[in-house]
N, C-alpha and C. Protein backbone atom coordinates (compact mmCIF):
# COMPACT_ATOMS: atom_id res chain seq x y z
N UNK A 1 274.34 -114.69 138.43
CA UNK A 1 274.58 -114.44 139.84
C UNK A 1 274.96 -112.98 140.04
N UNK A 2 274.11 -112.45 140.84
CA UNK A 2 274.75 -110.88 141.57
C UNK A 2 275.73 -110.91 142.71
N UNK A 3 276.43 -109.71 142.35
CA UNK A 3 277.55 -109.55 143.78
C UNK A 3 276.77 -108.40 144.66
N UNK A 4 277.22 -108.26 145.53
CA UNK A 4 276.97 -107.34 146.59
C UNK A 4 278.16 -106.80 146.97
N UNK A 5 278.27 -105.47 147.41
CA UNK A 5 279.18 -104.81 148.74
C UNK A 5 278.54 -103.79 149.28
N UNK A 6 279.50 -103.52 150.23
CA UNK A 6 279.17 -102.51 151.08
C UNK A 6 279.97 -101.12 151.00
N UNK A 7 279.36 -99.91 150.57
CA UNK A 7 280.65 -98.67 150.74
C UNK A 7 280.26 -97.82 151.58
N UNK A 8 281.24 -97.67 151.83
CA UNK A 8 281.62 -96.73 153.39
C UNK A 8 281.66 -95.09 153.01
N UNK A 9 281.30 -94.36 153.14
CA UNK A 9 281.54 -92.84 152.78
C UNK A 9 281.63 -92.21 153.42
N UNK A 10 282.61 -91.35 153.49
CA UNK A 10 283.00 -90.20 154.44
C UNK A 10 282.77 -88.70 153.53
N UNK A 11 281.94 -87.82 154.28
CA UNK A 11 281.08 -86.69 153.55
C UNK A 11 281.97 -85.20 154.16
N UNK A 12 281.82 -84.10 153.53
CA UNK A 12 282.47 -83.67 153.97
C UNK A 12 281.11 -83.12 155.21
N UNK A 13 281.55 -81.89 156.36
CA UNK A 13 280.46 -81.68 157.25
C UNK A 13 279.28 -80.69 156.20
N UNK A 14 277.87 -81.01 156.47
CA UNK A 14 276.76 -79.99 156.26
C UNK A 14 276.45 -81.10 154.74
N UNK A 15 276.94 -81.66 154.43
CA UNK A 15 276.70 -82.75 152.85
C UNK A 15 276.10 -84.01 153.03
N UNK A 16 275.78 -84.66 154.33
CA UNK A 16 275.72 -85.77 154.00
C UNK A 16 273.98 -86.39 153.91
N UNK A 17 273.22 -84.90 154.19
CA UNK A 17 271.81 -85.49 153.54
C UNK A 17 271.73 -85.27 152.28
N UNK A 18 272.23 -84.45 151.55
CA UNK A 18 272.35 -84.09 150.14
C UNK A 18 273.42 -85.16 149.44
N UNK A 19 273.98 -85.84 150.20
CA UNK A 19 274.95 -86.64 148.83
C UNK A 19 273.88 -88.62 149.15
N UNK A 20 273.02 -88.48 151.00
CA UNK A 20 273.04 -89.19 150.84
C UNK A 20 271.29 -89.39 149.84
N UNK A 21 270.68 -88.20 149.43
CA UNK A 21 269.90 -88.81 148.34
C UNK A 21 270.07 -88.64 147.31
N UNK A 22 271.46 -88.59 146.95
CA UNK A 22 271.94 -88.31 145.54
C UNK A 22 272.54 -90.37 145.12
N UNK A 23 272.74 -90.54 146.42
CA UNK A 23 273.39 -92.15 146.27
C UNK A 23 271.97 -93.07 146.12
N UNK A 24 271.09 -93.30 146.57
CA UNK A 24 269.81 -93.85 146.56
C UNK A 24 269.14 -93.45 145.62
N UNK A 25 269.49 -92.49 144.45
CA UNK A 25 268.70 -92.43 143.13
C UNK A 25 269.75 -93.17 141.81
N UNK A 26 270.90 -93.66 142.40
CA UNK A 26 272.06 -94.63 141.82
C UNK A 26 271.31 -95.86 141.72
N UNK A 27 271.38 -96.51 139.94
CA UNK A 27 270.95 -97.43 139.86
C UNK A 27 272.00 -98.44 140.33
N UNK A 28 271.19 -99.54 141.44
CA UNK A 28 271.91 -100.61 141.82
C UNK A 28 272.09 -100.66 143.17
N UNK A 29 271.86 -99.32 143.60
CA UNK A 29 271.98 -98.84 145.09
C UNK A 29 270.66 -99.67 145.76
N UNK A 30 271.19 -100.46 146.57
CA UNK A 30 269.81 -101.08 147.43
C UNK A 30 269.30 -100.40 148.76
N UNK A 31 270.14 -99.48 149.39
CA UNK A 31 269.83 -98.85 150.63
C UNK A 31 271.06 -97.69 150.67
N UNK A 32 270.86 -96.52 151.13
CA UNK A 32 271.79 -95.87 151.80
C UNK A 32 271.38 -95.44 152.79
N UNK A 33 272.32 -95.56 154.13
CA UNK A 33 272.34 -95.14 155.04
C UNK A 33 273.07 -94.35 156.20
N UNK A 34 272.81 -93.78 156.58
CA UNK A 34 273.81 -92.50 158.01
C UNK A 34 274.09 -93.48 158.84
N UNK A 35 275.20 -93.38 159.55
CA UNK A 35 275.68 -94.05 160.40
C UNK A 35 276.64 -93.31 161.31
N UNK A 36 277.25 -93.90 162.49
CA UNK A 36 277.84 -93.48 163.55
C UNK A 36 279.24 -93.61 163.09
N UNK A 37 280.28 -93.32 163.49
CA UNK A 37 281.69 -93.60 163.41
C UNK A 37 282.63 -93.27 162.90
N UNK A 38 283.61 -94.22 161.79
CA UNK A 38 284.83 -93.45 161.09
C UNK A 38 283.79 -92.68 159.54
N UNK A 39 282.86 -93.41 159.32
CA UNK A 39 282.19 -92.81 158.14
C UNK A 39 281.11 -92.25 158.88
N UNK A 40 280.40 -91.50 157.92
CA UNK A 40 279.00 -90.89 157.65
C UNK A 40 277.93 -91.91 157.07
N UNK A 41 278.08 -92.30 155.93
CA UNK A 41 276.94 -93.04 155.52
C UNK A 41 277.67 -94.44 154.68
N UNK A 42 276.46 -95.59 155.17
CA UNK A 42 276.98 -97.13 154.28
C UNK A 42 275.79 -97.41 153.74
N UNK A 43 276.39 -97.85 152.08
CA UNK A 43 275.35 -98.21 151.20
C UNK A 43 275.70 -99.59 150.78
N UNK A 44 274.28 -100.03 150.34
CA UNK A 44 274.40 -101.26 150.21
C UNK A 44 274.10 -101.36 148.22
N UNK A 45 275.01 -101.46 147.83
CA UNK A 45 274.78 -101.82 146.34
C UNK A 45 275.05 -103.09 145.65
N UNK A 46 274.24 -103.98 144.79
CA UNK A 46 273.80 -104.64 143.86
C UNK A 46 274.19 -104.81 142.47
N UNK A 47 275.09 -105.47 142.15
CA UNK A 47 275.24 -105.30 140.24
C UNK A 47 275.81 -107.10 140.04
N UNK A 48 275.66 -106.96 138.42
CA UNK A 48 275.67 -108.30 138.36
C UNK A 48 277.37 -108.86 137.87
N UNK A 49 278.23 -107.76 138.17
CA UNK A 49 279.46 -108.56 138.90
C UNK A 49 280.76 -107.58 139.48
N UNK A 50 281.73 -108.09 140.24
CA UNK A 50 282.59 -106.94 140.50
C UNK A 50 282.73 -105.57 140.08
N UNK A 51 283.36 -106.24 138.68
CA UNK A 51 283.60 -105.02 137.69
C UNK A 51 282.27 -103.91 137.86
N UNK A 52 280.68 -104.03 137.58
CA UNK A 52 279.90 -103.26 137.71
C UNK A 52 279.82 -102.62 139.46
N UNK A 53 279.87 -103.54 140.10
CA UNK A 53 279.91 -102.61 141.47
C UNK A 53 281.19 -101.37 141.97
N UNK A 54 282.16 -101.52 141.10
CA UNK A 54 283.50 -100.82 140.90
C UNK A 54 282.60 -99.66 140.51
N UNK A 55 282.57 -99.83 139.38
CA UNK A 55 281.79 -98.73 138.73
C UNK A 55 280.86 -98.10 139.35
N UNK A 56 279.93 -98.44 140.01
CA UNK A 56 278.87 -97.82 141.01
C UNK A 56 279.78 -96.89 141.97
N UNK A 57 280.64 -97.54 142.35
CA UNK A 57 281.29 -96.74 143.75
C UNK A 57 282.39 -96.13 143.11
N UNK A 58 282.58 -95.78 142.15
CA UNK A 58 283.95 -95.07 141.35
C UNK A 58 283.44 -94.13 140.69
N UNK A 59 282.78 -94.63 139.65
CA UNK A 59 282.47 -93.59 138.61
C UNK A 59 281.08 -92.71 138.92
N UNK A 60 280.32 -93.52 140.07
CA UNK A 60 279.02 -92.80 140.61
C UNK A 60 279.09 -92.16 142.15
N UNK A 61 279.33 -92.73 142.78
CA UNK A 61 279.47 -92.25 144.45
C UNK A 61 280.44 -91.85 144.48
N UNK A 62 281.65 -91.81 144.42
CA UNK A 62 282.93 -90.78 144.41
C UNK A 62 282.71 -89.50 143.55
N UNK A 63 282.11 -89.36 142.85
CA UNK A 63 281.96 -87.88 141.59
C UNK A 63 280.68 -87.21 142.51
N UNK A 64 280.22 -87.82 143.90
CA UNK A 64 279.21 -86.95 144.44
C UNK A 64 279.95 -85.60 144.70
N UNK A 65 279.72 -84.61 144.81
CA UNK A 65 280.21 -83.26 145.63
C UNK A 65 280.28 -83.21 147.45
N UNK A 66 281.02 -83.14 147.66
CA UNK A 66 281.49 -83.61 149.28
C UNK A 66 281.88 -84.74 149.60
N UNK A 67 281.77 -85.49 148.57
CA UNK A 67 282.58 -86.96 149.29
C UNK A 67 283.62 -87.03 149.19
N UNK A 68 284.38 -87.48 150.24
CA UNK A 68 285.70 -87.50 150.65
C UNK A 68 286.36 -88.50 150.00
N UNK A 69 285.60 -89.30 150.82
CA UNK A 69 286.54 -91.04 150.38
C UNK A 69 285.16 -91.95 150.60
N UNK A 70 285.74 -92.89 149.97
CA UNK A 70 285.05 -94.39 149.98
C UNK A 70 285.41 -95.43 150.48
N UNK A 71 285.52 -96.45 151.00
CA UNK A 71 285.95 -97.63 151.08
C UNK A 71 284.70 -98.55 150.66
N UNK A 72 285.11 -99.57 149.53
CA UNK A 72 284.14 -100.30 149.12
C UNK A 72 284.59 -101.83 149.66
N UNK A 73 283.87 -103.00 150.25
CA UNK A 73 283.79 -104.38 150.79
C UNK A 73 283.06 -105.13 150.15
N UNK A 74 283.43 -106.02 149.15
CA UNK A 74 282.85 -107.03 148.44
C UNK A 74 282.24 -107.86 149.67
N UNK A 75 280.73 -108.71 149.36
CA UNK A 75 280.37 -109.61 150.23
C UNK A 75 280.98 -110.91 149.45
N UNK A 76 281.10 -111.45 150.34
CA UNK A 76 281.27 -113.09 150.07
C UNK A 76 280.53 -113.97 150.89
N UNK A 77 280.64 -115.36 150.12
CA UNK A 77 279.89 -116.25 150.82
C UNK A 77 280.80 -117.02 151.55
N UNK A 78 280.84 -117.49 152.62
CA UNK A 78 281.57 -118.58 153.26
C UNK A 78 281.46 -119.93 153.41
């Protein structure tokens, strides 16, 4: 079984087309996208359990250059 979440990224200004195709060549990354609001861009990443999606958004999308912060959201099922 795969998990899913969602991370939230906040870029710094003039970075966020450059970090956001630096996130979409991340294996596991299923979509990144620009968005309106408290963030800049939400990606949708794929791994086959918590622990690996940690890692996606820790050790890969946070070490981009201009990213601020992250907030990562496990999906669940209800």
């Amino acid at each position: 079984m795969s998990a899913k979440a969602y991370v939230f990224i906040e870029g710094a200004a003039g970075t966020i087309p450059a970090i956001q195709r630096r996130i979409n060549r991340i294996q596991g990354v299923q979509s990144c996208m620009a968005v309106t609001g408290h963030f800049d861009l939400v990606a949708l990443v794929e791994g086959e359990s918590e622990v690996a999606l940690s890692k996606i958004s820790y050790s890969q999308i946070q070490m981009i250059e201009g990213v601020i912060r992250t907030v990562t959201c496990n999906v669940i099922e209800l």
